[in-house]
PDB file of N, CA and C in Angstrom:
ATOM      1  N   UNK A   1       0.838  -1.157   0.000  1.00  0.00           N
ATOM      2  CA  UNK A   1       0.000   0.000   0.000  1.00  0.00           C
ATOM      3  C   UNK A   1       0.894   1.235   0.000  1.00  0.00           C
ATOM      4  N   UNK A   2       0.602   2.111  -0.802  1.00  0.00           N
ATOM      5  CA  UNK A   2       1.238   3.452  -1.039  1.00  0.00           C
ATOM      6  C   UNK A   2       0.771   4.346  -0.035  1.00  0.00           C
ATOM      7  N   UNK A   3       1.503   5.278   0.758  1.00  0.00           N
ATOM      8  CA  UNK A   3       1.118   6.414   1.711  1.00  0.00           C
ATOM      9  C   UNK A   3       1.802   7.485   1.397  1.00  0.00           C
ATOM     10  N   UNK A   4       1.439   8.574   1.179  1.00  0.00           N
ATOM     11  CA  UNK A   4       1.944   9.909   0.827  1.00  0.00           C
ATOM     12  C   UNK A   4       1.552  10.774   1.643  1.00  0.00           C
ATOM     13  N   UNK A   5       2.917  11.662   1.990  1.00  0.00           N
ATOM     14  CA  UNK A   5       3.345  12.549   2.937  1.00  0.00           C
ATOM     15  C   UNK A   5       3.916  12.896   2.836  1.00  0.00           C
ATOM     16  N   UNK A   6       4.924  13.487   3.907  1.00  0.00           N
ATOM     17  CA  UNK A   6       6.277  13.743   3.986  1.00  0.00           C
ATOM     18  C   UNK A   6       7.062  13.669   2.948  1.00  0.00           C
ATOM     19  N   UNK A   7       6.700  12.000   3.067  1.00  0.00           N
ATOM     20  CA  UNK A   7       7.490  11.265   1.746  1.00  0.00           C
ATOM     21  C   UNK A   7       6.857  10.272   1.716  1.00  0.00           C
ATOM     22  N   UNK A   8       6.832   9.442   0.464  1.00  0.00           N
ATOM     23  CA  UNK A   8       6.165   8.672  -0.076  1.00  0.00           C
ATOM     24  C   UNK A   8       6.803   7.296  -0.003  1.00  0.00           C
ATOM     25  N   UNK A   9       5.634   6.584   0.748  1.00  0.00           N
ATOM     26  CA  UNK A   9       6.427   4.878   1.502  1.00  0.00           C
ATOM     27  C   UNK A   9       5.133   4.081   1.068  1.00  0.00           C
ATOM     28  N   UNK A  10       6.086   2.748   0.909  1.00  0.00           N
ATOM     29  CA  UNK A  10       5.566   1.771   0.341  1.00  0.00           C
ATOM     30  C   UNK A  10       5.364   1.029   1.945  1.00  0.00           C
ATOM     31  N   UNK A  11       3.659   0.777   2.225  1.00  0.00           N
ATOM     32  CA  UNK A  11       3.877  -0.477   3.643  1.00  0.00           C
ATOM     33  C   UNK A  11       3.511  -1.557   3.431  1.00  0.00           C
ATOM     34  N   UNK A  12       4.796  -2.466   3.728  1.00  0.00           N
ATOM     35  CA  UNK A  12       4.881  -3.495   3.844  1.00  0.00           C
ATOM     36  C   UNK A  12       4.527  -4.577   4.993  1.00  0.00           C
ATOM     37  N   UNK A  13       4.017  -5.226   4.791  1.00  0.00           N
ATOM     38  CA  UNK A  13       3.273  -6.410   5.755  1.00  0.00           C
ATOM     39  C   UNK A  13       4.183  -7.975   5.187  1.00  0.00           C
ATOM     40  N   UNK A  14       5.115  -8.453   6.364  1.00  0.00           N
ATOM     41  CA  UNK A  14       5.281  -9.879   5.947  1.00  0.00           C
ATOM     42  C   UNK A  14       4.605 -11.137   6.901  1.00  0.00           C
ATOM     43  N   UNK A  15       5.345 -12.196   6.387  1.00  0.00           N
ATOM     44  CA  UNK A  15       4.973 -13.667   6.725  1.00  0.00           C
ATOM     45  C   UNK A  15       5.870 -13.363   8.016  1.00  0.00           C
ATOM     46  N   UNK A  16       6.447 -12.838   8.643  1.00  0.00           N
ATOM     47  CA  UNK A  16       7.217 -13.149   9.912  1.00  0.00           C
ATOM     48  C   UNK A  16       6.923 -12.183  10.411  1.00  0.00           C
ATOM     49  N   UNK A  17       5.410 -11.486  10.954  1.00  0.00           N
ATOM     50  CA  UNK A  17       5.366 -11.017  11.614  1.00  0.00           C
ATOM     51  C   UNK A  17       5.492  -9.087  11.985  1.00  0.00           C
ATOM     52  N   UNK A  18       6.803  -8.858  10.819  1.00  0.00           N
ATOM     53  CA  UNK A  18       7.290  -7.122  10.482  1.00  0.00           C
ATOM     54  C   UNK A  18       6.220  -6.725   9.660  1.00  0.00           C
ATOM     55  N   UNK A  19       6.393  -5.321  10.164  1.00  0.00           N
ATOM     56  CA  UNK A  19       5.547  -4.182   9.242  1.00  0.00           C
ATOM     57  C   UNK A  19       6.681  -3.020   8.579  1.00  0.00           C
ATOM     58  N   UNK A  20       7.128  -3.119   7.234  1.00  0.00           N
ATOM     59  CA  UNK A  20       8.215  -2.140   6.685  1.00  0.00           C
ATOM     60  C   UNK A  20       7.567  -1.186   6.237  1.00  0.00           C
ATOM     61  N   UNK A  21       8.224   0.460   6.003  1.00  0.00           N
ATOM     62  CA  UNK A  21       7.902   1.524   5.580  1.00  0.00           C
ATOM     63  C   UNK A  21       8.918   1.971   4.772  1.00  0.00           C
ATOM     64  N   UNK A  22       8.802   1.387   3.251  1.00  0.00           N
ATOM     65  CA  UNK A  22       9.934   1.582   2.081  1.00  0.00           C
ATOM     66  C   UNK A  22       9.887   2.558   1.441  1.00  0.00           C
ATOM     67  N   UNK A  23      10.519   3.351   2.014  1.00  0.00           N
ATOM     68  CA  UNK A  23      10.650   4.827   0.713  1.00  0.00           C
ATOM     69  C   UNK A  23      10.928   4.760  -0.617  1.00  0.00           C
ATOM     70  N   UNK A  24       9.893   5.656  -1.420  1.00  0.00           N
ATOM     71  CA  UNK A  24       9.687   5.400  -2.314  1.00  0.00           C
ATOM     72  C   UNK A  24      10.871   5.962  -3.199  1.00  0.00           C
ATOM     73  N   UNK A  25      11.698   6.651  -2.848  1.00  0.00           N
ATOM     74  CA  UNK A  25      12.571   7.271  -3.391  1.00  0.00           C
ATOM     75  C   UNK A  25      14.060   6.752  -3.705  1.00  0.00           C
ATOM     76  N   UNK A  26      14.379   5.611  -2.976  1.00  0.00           N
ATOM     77  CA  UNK A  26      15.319   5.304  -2.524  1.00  0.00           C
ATOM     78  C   UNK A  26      15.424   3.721  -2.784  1.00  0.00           C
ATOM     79  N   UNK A  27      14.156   3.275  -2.346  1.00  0.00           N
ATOM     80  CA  UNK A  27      14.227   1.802  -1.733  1.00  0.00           C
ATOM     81  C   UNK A  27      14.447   1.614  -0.340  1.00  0.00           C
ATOM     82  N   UNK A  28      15.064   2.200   0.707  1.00  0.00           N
ATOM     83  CA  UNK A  28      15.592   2.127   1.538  1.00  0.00           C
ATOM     84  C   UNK A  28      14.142   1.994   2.922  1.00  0.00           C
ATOM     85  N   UNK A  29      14.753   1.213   4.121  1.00  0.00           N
ATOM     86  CA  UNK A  29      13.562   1.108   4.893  1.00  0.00           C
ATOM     87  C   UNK A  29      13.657   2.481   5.647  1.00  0.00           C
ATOM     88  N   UNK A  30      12.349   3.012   5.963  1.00  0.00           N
ATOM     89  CA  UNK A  30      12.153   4.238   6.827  1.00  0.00           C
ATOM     90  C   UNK A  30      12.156   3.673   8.270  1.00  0.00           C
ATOM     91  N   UNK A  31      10.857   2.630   8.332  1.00  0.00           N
ATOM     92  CA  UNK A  31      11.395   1.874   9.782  1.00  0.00           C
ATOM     93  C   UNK A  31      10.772   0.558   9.594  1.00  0.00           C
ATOM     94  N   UNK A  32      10.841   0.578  10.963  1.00  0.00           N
ATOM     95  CA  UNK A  32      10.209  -1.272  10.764  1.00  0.00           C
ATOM     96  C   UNK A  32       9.675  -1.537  12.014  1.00  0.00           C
ATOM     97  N   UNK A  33       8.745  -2.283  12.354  1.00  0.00           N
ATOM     98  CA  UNK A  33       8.074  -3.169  13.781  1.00  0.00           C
ATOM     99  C   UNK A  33       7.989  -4.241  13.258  1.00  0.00           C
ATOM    100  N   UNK A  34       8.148  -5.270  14.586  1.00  0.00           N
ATOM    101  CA  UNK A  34       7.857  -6.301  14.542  1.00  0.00           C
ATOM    102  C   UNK A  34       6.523  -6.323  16.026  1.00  0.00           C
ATOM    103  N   UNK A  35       5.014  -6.737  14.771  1.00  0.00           N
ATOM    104  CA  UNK A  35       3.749  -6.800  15.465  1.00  0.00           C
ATOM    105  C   UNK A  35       3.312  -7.835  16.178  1.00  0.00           C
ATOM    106  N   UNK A  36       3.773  -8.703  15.372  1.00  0.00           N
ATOM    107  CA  UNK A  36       3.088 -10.108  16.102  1.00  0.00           C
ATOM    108  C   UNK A  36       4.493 -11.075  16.555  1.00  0.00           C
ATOM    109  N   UNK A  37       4.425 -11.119  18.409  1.00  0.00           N
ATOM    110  CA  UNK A  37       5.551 -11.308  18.462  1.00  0.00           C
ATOM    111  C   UNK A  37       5.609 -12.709  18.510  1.00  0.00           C
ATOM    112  N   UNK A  38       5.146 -13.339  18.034  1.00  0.00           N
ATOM    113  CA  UNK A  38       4.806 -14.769  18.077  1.00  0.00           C
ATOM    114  C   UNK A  38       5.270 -15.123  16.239  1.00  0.00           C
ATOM    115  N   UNK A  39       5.917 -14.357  15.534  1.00  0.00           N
ATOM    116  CA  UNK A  39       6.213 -13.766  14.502  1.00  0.00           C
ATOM    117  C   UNK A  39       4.809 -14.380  12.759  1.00  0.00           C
ATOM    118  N   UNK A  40       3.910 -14.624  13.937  1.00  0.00           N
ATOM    119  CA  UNK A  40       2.866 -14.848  13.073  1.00  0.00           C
ATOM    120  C   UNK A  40       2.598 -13.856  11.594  1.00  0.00           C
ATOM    121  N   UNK A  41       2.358 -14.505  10.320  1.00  0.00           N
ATOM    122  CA  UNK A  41       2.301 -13.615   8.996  1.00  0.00           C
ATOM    123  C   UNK A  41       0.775 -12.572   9.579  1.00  0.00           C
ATOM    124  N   UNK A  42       1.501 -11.441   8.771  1.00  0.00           N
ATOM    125  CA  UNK A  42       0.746 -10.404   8.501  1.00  0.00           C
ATOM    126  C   UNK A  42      -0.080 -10.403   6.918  1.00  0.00           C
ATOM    127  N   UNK A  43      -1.411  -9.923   7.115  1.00  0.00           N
ATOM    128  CA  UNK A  43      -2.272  -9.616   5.831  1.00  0.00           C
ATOM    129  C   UNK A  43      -1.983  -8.317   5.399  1.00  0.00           C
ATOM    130  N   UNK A  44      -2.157  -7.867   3.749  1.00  0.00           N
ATOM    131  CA  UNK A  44      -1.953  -6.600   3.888  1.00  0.00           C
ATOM    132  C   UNK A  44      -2.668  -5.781   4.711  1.00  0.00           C
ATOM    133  N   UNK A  45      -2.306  -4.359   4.463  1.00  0.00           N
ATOM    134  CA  UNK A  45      -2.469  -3.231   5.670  1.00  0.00           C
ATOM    135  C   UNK A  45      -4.101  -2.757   4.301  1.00  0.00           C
ATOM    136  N   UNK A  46      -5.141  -1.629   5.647  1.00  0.00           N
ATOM    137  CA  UNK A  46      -5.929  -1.371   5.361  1.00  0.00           C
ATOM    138  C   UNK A  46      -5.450   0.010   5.899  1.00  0.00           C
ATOM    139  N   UNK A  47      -6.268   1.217   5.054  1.00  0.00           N
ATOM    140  CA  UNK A  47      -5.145   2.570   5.821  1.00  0.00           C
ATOM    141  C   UNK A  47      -6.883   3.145   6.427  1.00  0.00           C
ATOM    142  N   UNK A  48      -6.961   4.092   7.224  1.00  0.00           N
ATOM    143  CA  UNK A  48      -7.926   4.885   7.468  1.00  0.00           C
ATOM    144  C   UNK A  48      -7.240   6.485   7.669  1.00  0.00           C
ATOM    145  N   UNK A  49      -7.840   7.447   6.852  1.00  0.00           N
ATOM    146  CA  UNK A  49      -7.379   8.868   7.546  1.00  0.00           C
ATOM    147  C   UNK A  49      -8.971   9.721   8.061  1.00  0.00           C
ATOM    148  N   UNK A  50      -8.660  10.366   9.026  1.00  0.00           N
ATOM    149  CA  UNK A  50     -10.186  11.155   9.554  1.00  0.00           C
ATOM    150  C   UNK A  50      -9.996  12.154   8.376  1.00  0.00           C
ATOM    151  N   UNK A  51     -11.783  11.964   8.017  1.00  0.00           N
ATOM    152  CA  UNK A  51     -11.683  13.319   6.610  1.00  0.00           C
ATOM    153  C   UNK A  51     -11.647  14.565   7.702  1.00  0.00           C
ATOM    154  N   UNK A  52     -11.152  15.590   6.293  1.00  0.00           N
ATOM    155  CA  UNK A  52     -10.861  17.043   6.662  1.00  0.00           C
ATOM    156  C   UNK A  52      -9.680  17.050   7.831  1.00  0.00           C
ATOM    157  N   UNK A  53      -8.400  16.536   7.349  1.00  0.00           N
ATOM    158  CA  UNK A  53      -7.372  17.019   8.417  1.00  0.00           C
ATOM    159  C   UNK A  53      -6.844  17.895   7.247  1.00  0.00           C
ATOM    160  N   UNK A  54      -5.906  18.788   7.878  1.00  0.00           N
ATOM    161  CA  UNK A  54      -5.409  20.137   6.928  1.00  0.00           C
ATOM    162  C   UNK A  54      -4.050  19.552   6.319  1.00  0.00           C
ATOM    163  N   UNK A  55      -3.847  19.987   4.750  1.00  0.00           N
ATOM    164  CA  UNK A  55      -3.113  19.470   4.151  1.00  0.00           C
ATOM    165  C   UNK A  55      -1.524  19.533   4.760  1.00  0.00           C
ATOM    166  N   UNK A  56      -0.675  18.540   4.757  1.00  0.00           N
ATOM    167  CA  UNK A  56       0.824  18.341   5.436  1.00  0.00           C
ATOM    168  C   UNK A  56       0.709  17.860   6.819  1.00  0.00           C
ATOM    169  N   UNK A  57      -0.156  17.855   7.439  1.00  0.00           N
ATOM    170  CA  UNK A  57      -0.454  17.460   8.611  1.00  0.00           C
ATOM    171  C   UNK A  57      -0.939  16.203   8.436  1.00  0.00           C
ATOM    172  N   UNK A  58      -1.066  15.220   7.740  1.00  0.00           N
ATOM    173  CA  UNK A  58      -1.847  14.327   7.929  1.00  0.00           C
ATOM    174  C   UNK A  58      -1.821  12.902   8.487  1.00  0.00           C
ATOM    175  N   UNK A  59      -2.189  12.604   9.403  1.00  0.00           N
ATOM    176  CA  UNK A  59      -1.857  11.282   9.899  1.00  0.00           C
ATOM    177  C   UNK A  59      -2.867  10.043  10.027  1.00  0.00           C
ATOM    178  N   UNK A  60      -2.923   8.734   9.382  1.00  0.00           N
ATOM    179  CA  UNK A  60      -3.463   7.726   9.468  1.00  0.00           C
ATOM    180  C   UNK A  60      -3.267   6.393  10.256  1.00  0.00           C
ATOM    181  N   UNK A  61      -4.423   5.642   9.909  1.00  0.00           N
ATOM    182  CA  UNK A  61      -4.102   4.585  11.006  1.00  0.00           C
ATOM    183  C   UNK A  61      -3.915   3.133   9.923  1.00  0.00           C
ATOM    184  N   UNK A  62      -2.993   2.593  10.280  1.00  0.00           N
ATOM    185  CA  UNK A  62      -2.637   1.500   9.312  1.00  0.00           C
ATOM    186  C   UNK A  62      -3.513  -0.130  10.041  1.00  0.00           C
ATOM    187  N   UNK A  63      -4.001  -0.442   9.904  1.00  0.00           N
ATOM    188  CA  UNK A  63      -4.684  -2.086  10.595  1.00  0.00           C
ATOM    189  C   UNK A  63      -4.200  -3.149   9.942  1.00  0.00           C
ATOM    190  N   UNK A  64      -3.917  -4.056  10.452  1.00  0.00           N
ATOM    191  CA  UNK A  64      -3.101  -4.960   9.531  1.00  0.00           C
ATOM    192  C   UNK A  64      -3.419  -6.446  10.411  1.00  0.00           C
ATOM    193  N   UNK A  65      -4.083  -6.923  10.024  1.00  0.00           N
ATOM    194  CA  UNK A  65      -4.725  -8.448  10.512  1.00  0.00           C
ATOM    195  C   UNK A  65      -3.438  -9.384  10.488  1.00  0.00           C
ATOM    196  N   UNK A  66      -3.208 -10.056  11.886  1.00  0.00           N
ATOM    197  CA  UNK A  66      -2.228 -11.171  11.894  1.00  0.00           C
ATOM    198  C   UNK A  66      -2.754 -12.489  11.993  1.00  0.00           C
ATOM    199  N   UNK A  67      -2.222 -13.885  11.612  1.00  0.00           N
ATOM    200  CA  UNK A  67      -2.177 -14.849  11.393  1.00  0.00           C
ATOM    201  C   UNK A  67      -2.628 -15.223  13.134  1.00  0.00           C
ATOM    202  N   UNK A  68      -2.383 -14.896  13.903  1.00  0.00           N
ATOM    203  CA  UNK A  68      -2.283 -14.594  15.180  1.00  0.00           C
ATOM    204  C   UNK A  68      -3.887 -14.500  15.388  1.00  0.00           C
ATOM    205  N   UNK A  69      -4.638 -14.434  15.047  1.00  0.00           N
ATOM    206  CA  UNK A  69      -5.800 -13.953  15.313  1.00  0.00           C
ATOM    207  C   UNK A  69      -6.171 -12.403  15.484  1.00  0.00           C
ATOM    208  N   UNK A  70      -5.044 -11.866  15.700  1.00  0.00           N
ATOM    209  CA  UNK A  70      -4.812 -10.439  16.303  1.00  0.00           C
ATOM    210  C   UNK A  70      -5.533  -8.736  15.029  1.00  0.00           C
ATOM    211  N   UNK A  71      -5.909  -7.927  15.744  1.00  0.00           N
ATOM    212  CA  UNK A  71      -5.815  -6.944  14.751  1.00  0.00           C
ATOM    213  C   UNK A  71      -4.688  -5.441  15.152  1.00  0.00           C
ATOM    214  N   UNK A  72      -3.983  -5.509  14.269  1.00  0.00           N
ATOM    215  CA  UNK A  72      -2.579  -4.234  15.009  1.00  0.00           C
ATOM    216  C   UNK A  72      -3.345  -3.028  14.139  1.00  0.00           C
ATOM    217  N   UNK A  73      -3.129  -2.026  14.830  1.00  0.00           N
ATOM    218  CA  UNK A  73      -3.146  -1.150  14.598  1.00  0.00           C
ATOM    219  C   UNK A  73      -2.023  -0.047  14.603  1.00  0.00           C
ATOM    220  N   UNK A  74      -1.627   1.270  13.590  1.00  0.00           N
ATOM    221  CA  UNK A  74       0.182   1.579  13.398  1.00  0.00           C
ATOM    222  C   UNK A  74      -0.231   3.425  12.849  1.00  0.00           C
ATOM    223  N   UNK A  75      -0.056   3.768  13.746  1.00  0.00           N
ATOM    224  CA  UNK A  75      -0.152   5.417  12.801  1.00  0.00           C
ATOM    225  C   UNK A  75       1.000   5.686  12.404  1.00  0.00           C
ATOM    226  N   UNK A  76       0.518   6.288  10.609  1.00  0.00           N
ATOM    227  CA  UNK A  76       1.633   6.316   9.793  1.00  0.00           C
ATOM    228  C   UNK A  76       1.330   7.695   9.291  1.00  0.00           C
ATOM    229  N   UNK A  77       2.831   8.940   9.091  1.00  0.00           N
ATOM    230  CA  UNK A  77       2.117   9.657   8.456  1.00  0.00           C
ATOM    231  C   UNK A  77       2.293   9.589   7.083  1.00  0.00           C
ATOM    232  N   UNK A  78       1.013  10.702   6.638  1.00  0.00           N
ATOM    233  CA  UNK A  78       0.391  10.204   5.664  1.00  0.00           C
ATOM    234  C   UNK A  78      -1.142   9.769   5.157  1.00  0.00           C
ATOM    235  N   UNK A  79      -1.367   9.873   3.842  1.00  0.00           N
ATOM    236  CA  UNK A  79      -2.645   8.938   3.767  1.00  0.00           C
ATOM    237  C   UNK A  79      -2.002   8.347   2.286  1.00  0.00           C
ATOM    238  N   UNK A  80      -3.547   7.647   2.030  1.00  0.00           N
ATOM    239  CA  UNK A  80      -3.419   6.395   1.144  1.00  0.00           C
ATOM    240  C   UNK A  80      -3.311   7.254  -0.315  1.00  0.00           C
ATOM    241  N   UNK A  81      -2.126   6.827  -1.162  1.00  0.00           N
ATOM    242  CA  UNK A  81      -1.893   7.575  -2.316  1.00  0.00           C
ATOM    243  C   UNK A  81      -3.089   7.879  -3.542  1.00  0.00           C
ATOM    244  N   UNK A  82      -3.603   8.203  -3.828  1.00  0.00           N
ATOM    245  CA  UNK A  82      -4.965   7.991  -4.612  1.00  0.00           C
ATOM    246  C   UNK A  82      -4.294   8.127  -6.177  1.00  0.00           C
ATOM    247  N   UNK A  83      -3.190   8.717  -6.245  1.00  0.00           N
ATOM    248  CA  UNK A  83      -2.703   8.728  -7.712  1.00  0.00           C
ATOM    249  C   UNK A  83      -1.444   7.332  -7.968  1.00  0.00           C
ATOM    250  N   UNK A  84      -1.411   6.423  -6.783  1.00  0.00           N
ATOM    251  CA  UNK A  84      -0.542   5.180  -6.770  1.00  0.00           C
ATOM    252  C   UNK A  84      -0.743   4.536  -8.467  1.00  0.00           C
ATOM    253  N   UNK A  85      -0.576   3.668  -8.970  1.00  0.00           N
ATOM    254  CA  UNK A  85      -0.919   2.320  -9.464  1.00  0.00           C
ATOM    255  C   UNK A  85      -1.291   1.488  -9.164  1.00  0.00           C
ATOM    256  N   UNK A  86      -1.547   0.588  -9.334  1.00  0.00           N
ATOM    257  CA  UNK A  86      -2.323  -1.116  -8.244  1.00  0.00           C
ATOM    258  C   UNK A  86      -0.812  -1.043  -7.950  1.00  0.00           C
ATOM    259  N   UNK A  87      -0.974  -1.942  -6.734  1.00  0.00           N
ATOM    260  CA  UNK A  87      -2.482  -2.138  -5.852  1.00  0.00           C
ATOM    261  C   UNK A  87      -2.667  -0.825  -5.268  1.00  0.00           C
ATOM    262  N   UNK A  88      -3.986  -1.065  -5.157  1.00  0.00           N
ATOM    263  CA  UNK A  88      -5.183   0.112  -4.251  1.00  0.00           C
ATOM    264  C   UNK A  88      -5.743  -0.463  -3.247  1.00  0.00           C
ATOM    265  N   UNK A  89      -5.801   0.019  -2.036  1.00  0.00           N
ATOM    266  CA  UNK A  89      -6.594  -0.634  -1.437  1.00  0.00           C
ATOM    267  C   UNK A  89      -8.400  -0.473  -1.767  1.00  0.00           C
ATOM    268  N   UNK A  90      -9.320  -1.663  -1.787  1.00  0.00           N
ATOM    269  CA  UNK A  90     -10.564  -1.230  -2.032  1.00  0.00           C
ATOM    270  C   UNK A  90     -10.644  -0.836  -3.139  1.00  0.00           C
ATOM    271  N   UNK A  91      -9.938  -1.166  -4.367  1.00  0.00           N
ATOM    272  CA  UNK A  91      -9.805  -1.282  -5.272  1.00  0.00           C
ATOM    273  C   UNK A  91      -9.950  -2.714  -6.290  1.00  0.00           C
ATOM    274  N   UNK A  92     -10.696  -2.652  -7.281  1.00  0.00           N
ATOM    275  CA  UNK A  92     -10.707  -4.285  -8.314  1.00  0.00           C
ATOM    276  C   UNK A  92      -9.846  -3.667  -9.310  1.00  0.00           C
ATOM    277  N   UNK A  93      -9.433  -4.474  -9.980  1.00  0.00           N
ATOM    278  CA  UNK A  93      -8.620  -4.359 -11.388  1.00  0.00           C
ATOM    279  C   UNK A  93      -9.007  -3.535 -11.776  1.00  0.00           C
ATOM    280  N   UNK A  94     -10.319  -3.317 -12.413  1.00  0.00           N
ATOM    281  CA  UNK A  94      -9.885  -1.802 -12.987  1.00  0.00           C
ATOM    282  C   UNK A  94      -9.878  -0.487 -12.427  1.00  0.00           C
ATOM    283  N   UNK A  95      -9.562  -0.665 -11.403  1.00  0.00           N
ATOM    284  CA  UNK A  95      -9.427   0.101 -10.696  1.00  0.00           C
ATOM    285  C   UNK A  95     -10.948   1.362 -10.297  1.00  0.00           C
ATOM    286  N   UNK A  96     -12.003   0.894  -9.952  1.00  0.00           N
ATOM    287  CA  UNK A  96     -13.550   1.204 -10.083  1.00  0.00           C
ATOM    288  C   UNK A  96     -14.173   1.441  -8.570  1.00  0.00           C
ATOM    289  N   UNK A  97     -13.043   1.050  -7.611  1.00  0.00           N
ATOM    290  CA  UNK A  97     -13.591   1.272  -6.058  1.00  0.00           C
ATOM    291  C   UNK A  97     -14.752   0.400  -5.643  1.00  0.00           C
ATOM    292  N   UNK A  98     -15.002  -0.299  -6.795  1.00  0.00           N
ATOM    293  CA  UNK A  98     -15.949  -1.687  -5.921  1.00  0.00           C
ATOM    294  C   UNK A  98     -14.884  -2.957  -6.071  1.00  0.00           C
ATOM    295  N   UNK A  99     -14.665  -3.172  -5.053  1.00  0.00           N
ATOM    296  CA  UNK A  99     -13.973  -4.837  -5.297  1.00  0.00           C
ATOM    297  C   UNK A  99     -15.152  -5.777  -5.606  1.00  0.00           C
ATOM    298  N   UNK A 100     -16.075  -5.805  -5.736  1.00  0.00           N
ATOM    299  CA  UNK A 100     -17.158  -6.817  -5.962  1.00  0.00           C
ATOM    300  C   UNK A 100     -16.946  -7.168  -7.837  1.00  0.00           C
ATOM    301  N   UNK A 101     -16.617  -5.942  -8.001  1.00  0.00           N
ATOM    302  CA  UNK A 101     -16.284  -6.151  -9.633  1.00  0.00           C
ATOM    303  C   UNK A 101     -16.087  -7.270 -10.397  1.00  0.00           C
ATOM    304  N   UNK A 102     -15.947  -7.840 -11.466  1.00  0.00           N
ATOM    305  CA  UNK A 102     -14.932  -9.160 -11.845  1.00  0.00           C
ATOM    306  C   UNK A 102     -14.479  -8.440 -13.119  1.00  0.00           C
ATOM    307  N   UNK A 103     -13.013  -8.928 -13.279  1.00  0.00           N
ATOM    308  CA  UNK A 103     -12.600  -8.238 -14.447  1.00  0.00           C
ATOM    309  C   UNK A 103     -12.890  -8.669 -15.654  1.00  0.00           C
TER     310      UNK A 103
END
């Protein structure tokens, strides 16, 4: 999932448990947690931002379902890129904002 801010990071969710924040500029990691310390896989991340926060200021909440049974929650700043490429979150292939879609 793409988040734009500051700077623009790619979040990453793995099978062992970490959540990465890959700058988009670079490649390079911004940071990293490890959520599930039982190092159970992570699903991708779902982003939420409260509408109407003032532009540069913006901060979201990342949720990211573990294998664990667990649901983490991660404020990242940023919100969800709307000019990204796939993937989107809540997005189908053609990119139409219904996932119910079929391509």
């Amino acid at each position: 999932m793409v988040v734009s801010g500051p700077s623009t990071q790619l979040i990453v969710p793995t099978s062992t448990g970490r959540l990465y924040a890959v700058r988009e500029s670079d490649g390079s990691i911004a940071w990293s947690v490890k959520l599930s310390a039982a190092g159970a896989a992570l699903q991708p991340a779902n982003i939420y931002t409260t509408p109407g926060q003032p532009a540069g200021a913006v901060m979201s909440t990342a949720y990211v379902a573990g294998a664990d049974g667990k649901l983490y929650a991660v404020i990242v700043d940023g919100q969800l890129d709307t000019a990204a490429p796939w993937p989107k979150a809540f997005h189908d292939p053609r990119n139409t904002n219904n996932a119910g879609t079929q391509p």
